[in-house]
N, C-alpha and C. Protein backbone atom coordinates (compact mmCIF):
# COMPACT_ATOMS: atom_id res chain seq x y z
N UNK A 1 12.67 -14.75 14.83
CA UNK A 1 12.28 -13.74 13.88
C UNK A 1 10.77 -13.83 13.62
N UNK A 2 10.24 -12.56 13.90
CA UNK A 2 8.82 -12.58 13.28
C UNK A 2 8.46 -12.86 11.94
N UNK A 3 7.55 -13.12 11.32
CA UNK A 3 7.32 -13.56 10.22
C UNK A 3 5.73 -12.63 9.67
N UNK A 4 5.30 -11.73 8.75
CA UNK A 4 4.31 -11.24 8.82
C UNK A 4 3.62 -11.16 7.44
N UNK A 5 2.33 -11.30 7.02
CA UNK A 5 2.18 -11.09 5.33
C UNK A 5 1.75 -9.99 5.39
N UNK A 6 2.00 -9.19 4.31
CA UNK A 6 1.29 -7.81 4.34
C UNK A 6 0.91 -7.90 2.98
N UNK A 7 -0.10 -7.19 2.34
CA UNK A 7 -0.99 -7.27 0.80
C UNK A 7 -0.80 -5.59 0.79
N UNK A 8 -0.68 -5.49 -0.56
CA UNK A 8 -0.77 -4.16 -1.33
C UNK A 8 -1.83 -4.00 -1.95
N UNK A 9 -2.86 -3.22 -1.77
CA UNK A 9 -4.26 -2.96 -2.09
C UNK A 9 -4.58 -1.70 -2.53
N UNK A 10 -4.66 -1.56 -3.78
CA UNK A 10 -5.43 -0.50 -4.15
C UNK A 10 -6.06 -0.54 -5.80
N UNK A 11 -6.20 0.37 -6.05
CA UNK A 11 -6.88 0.41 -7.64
C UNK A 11 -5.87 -0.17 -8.71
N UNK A 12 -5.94 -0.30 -9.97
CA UNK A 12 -5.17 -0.46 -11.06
C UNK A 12 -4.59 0.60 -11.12
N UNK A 13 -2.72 0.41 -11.24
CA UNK A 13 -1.61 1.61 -12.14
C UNK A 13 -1.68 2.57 -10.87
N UNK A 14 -1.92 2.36 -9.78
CA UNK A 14 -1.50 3.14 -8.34
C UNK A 14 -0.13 2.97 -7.96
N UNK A 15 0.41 2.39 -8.22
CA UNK A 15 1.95 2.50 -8.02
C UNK A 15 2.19 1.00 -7.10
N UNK A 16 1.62 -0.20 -6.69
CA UNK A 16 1.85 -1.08 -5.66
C UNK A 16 3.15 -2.07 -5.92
N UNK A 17 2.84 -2.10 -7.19
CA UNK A 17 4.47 -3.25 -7.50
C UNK A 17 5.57 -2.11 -7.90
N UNK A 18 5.63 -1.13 -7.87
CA UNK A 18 6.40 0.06 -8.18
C UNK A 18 7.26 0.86 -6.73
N UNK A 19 5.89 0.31 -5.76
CA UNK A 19 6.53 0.67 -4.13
C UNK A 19 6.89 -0.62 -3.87
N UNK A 20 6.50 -1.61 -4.44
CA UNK A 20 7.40 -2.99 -3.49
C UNK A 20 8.66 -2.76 -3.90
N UNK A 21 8.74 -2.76 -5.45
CA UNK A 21 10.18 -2.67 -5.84
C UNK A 21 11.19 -1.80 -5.50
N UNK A 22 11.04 -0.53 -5.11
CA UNK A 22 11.66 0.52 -4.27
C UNK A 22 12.10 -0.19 -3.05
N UNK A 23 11.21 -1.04 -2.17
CA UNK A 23 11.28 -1.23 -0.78
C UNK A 23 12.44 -2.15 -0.72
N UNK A 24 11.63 -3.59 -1.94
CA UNK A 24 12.83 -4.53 -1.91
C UNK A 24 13.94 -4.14 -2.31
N UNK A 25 14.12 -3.92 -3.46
CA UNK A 25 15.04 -3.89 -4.48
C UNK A 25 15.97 -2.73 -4.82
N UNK A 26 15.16 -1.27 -4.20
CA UNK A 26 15.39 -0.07 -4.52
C UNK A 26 15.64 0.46 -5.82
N UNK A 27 14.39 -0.32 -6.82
CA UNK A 27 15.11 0.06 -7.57
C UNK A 27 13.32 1.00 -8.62
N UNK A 28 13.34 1.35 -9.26
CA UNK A 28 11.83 1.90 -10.24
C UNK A 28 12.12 1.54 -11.78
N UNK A 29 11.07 1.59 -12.33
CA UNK A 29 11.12 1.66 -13.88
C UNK A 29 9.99 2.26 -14.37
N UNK A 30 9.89 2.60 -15.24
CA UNK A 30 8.99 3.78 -15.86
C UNK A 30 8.09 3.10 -16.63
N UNK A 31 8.43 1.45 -16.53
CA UNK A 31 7.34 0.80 -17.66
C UNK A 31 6.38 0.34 -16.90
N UNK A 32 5.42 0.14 -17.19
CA UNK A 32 4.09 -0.40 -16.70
C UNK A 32 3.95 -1.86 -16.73
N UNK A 33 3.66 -2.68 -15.77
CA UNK A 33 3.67 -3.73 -16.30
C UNK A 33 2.12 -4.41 -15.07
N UNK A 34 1.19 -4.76 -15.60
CA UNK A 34 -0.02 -5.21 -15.07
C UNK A 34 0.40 -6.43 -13.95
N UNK A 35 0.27 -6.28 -13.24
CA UNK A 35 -0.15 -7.50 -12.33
C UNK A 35 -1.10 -8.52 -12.36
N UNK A 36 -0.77 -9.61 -12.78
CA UNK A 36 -1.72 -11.12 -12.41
C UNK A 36 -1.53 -11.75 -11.48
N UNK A 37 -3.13 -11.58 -10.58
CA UNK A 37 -2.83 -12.35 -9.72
C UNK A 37 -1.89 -11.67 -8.65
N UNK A 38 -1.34 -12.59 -8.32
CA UNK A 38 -0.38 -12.18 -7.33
C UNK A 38 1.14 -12.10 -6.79
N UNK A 39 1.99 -11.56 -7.07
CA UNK A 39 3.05 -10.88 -6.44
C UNK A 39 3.81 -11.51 -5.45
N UNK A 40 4.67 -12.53 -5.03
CA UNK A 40 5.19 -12.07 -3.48
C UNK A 40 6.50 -11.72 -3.65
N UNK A 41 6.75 -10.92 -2.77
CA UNK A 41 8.42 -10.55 -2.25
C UNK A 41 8.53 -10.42 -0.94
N UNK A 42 9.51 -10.48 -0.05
CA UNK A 42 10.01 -10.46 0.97
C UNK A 42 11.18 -9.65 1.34
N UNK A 43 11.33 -8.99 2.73
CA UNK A 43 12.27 -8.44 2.94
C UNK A 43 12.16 -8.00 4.56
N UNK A 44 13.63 -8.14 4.97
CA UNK A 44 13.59 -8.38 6.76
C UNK A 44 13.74 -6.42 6.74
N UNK A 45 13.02 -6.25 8.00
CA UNK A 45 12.83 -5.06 8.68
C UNK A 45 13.32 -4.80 10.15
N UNK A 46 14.02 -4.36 10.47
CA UNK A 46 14.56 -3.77 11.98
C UNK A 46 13.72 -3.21 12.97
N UNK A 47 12.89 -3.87 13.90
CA UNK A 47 11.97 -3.22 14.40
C UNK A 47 12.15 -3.10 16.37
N UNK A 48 12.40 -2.17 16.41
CA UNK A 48 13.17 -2.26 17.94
C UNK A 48 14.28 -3.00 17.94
N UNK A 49 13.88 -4.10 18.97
CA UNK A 49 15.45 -5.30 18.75
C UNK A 49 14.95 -6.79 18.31
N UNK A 50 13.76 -6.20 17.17
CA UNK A 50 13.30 -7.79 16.68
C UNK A 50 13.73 -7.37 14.98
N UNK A 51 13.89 -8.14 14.22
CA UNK A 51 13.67 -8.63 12.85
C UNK A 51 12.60 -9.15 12.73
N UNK A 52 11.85 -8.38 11.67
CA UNK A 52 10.03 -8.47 11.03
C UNK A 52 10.76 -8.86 9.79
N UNK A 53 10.19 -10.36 9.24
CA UNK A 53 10.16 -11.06 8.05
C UNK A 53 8.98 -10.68 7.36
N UNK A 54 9.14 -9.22 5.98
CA UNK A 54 7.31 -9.28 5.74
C UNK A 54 7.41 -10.03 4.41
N UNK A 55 6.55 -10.44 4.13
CA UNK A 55 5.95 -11.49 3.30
C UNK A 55 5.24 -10.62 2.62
N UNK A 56 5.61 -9.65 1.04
CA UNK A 56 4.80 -8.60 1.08
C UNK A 56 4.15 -9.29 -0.32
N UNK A 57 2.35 -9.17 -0.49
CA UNK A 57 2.07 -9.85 -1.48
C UNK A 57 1.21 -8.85 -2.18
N UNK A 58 1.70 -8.57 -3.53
CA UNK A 58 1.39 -7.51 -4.38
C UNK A 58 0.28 -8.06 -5.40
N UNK A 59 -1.16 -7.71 -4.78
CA UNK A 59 -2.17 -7.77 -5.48
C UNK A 59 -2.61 -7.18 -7.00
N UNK A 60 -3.08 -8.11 -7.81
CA UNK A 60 -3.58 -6.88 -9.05
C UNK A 60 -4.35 -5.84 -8.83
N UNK A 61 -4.61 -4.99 -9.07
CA UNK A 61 -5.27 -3.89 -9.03
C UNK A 61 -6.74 -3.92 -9.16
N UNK A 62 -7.34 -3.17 -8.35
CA UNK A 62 -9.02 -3.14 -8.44
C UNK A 62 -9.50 -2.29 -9.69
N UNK A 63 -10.14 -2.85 -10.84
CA UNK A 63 -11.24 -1.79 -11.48
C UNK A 63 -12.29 -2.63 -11.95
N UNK A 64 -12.78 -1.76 -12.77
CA UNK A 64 -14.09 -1.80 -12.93
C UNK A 64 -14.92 -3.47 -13.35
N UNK A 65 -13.66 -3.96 -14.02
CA UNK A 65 -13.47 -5.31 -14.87
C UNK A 65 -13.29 -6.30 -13.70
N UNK A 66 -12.43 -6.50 -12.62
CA UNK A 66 -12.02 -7.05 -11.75
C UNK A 66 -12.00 -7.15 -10.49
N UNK A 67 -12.48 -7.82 -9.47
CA UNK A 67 -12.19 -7.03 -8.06
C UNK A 67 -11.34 -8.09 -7.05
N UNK A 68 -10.66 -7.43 -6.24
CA UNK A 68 -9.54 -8.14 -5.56
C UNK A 68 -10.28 -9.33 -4.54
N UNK A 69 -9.49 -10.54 -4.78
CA UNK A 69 -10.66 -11.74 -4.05
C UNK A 69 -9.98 -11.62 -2.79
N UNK A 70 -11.13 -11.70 -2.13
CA UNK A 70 -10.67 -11.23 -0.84
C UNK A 70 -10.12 -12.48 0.40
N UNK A 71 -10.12 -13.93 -0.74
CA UNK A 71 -9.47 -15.04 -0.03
C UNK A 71 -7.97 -14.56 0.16
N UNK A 72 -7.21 -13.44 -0.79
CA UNK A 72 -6.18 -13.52 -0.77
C UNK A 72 -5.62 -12.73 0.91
N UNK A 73 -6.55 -12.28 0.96
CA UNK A 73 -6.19 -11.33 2.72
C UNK A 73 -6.13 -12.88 3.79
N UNK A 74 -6.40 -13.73 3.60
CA UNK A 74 -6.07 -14.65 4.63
C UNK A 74 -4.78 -15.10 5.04
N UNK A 75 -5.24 -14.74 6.36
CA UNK A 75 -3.83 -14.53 6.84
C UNK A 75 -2.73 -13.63 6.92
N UNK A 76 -3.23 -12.71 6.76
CA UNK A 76 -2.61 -11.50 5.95
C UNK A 76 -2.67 -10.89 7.88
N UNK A 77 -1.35 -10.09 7.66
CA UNK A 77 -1.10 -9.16 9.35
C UNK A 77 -1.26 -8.06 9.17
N UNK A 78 -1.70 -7.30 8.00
CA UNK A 78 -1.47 -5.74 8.05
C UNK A 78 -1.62 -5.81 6.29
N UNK A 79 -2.06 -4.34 5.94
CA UNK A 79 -1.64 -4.19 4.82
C UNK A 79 -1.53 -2.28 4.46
N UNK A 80 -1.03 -2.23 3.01
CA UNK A 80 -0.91 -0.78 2.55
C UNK A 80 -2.00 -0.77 1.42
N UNK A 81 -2.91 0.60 2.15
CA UNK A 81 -3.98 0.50 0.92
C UNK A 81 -3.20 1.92 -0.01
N UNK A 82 -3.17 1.83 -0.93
CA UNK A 82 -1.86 2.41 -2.35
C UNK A 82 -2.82 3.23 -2.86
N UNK A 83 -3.12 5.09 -2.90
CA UNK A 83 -3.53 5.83 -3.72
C UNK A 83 -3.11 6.46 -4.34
N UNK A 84 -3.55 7.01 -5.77
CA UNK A 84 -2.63 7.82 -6.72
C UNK A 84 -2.92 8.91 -6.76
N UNK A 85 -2.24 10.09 -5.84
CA UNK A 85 -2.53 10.98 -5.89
C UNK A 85 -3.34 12.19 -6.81
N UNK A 86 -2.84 11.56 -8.49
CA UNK A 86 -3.15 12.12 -9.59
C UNK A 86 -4.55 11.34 -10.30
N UNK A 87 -5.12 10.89 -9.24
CA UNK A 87 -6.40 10.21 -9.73
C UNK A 87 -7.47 10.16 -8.59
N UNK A 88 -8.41 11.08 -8.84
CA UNK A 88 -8.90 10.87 -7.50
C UNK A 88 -9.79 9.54 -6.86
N UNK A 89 -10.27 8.88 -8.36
CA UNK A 89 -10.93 7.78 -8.32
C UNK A 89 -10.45 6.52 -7.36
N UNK A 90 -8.49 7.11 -7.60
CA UNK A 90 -8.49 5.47 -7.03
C UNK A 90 -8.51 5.74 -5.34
N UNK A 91 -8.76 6.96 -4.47
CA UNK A 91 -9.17 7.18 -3.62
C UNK A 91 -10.22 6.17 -3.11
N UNK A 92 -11.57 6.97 -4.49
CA UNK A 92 -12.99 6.74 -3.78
C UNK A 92 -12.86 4.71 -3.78
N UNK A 93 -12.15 4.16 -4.58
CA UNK A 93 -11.99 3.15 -4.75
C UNK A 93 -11.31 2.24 -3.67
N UNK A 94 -9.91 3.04 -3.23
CA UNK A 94 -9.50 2.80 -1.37
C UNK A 94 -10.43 2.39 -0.44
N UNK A 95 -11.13 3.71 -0.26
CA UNK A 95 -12.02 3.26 0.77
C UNK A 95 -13.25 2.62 0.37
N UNK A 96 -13.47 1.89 -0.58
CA UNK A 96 -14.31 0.47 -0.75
C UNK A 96 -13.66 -0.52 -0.48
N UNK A 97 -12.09 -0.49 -1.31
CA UNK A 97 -11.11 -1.86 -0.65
C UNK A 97 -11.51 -1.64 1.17
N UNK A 98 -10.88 -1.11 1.40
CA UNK A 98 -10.80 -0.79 2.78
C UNK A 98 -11.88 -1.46 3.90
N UNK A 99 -13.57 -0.62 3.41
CA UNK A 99 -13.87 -1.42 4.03
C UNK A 99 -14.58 -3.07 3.70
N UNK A 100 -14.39 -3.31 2.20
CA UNK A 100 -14.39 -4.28 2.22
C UNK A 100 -13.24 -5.49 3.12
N UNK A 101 -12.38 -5.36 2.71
CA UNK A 101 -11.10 -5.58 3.72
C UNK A 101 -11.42 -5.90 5.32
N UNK A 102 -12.10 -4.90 5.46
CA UNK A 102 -12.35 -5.14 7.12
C UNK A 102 -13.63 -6.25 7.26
N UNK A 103 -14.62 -5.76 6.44
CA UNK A 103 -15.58 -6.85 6.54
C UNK A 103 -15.23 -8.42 6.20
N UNK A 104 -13.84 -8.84 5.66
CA UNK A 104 -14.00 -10.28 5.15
C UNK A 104 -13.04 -10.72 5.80
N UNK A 105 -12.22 -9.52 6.93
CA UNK A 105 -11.18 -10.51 7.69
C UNK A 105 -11.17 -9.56 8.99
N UNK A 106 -12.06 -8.11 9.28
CA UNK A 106 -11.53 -7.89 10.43
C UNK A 106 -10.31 -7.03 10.34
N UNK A 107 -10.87 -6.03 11.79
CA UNK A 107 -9.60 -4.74 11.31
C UNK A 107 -8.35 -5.56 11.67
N UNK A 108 -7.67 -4.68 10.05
CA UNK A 108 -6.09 -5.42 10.11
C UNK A 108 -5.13 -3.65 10.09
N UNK A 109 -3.82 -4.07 10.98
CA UNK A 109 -2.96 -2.75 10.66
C UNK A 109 -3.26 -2.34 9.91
N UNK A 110 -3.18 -0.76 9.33
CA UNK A 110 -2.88 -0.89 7.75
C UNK A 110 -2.24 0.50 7.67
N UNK A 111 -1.59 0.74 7.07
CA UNK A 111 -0.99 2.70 6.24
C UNK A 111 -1.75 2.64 4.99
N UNK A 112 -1.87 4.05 4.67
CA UNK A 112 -2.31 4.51 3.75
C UNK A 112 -0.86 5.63 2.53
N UNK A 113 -0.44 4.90 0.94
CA UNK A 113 0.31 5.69 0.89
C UNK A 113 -0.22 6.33 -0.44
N UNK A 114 -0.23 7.77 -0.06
CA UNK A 114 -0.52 8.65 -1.53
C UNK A 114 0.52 8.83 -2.24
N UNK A 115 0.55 7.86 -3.18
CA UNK A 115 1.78 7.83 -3.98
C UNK A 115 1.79 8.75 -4.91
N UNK A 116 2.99 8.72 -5.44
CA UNK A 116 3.19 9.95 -6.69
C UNK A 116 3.25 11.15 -6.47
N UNK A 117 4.16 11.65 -4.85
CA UNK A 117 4.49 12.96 -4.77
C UNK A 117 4.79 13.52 -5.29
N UNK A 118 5.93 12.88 -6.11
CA UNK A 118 6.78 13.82 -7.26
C UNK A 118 5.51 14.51 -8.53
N UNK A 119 4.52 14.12 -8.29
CA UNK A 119 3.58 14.52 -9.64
C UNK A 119 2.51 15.36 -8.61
N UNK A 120 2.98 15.88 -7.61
CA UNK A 120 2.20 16.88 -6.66
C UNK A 120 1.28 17.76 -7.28
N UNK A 121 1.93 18.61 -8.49
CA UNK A 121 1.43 19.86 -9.05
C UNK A 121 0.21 19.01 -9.72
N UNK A 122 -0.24 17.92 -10.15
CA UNK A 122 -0.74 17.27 -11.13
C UNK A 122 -1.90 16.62 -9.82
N UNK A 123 -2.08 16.53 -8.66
CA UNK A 123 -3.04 16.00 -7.83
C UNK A 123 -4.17 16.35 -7.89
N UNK A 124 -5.54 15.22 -8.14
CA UNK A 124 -6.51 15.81 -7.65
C UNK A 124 -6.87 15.64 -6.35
N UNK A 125 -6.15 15.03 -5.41
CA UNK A 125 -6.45 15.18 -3.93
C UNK A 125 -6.07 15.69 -3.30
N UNK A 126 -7.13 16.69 -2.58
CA UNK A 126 -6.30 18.26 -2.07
C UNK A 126 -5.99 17.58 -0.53
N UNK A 127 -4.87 18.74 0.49
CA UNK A 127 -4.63 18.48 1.56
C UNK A 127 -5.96 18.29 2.65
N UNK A 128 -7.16 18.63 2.46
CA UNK A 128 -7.83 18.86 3.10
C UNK A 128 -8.72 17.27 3.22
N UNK A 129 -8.99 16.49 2.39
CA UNK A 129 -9.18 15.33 2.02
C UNK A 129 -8.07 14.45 2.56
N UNK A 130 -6.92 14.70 2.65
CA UNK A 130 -5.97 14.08 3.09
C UNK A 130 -6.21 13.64 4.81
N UNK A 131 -6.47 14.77 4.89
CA UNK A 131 -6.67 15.31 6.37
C UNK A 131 -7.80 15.08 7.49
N UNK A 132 -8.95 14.67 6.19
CA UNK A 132 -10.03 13.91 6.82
C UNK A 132 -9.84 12.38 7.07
N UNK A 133 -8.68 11.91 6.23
CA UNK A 133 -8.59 10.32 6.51
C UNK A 133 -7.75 10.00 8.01
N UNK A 134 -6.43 11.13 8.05
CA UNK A 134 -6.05 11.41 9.15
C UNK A 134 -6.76 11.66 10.30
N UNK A 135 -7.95 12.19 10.27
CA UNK A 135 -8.76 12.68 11.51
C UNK A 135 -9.80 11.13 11.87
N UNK A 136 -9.33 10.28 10.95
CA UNK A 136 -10.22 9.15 10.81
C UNK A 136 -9.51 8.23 11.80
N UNK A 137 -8.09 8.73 11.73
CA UNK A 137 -6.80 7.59 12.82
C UNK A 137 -6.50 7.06 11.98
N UNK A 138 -6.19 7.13 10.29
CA UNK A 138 -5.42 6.27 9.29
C UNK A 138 -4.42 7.16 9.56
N UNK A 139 -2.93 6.54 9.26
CA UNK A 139 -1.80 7.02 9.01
C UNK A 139 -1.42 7.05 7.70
N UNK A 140 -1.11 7.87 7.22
CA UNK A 140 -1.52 8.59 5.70
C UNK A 140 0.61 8.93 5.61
N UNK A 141 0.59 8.34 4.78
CA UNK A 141 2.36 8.65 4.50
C UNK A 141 2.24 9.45 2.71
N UNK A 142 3.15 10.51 2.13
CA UNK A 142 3.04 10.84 1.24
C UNK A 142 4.51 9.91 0.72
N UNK A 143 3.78 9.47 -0.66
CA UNK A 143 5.20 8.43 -1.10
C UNK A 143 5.31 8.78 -2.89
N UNK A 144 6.76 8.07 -3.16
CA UNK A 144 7.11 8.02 -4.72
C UNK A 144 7.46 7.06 -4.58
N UNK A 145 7.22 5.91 -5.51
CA UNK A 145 8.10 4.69 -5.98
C UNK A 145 9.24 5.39 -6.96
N UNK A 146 8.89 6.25 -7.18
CA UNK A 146 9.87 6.95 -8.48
C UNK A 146 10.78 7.80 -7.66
N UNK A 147 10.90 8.32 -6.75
CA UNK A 147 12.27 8.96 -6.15
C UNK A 147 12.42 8.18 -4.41
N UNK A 148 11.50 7.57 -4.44
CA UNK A 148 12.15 6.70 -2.79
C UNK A 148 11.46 7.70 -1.91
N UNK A 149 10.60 8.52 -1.65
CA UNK A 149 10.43 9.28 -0.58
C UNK A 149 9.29 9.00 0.03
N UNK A 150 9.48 8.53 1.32
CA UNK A 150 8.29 8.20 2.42
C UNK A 150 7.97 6.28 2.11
N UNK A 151 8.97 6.34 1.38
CA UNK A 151 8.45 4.24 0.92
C UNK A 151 8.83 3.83 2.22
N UNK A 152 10.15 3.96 2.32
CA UNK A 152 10.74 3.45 3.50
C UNK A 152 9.81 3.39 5.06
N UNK A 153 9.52 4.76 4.73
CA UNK A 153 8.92 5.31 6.27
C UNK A 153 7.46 4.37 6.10
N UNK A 154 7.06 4.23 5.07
CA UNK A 154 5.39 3.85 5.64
C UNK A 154 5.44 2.18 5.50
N UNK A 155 6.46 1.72 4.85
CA UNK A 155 6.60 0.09 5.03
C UNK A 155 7.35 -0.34 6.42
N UNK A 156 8.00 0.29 7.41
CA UNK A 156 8.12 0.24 8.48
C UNK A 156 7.21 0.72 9.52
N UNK A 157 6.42 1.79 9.60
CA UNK A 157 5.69 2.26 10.15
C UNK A 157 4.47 0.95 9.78
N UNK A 158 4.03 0.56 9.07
CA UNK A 158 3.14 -0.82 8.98
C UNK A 158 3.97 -2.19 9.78
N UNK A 159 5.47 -2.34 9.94
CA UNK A 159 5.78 -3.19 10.33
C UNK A 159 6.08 -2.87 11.66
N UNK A 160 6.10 -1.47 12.78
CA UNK A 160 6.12 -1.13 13.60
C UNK A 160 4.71 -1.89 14.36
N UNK A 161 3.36 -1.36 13.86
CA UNK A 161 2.38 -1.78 14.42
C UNK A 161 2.04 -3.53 14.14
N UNK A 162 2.99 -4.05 13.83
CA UNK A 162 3.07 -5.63 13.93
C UNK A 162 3.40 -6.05 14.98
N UNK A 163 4.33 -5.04 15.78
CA UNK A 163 5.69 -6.01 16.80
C UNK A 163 4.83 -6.22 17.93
């Protein structure tokens, strides 16, 4: 069995321990609860005819107060950088993780998920912005921790480009 760590990276209140918990657990809650530090959960994935063990480690959130230490990417095989659709900030904030990320360990897999479909009408990131990250060769999944849609698909699709 493969064995892989993957980190959840994005701004503060983007949804990252809200999509682990969907993935692992299937389950959401509506309460907020801050992240310290760091997170792990685990859960085996079906990938062709291998089993991917990911090691998924749910970072606190980047703002203004804090920034994600980037010792924690060691070792790390891939990760999901987590935007909130209904904020455009934590975008511009992505792609600083991002390429910070690359500069302190080197391109790693990664998906991109715009979380919070279900709050679509409420987005400030239009399709067209979407579409430039896509034209970039990121794989851009639209997701809810709050109704399950596209979690599945983009935490396999990250464990696809592991095997």
């Amino acid at each position: 069995m493969l064995q892989k760590k993957i980190c959840m990276l994005g701004s503060f209140a983007v949804g990252k321990t809200s999509l682990v918990a969907r993935f692992v657990r299937s389950i959401y809650s509506e309460k907020y609860h801050t992240t310290v530090g760091v997170k792990i959960d685990k859960k085996q994935v079906p990938v062709e005819d291998k089993l991917v063990n990911l090691i998924l480690w749910d970072l606190y959130g980047e703002d203004e107060f804090q920034k994600v230490h980037m010792s924690y990417l060691r070792g790390a095989s891939g990760y999901l950088l987590v935007i909130d659709g209904t904020r455009r900030e934590t975008l511009d904030k992505a792609l600083v993780l991002q390429q910070r990320t690359e500069e302190a360990v080197g391109k790693l897999p990664f998906v991109v998920v715009m979380n919070k479909v279900d709050l679509k009408d409420s987005w400030e990131i239009d399709d067209r912005t979407i579409e430039e990250l896509v034209n970039k060769g990121w794989q851009v999944f639209h997701g809810s921790a709050k109704t399950g849609l596209g979690v599945e698909d983009a935490f396999t699709a990250l464990a696809r480009q592991l095997v």
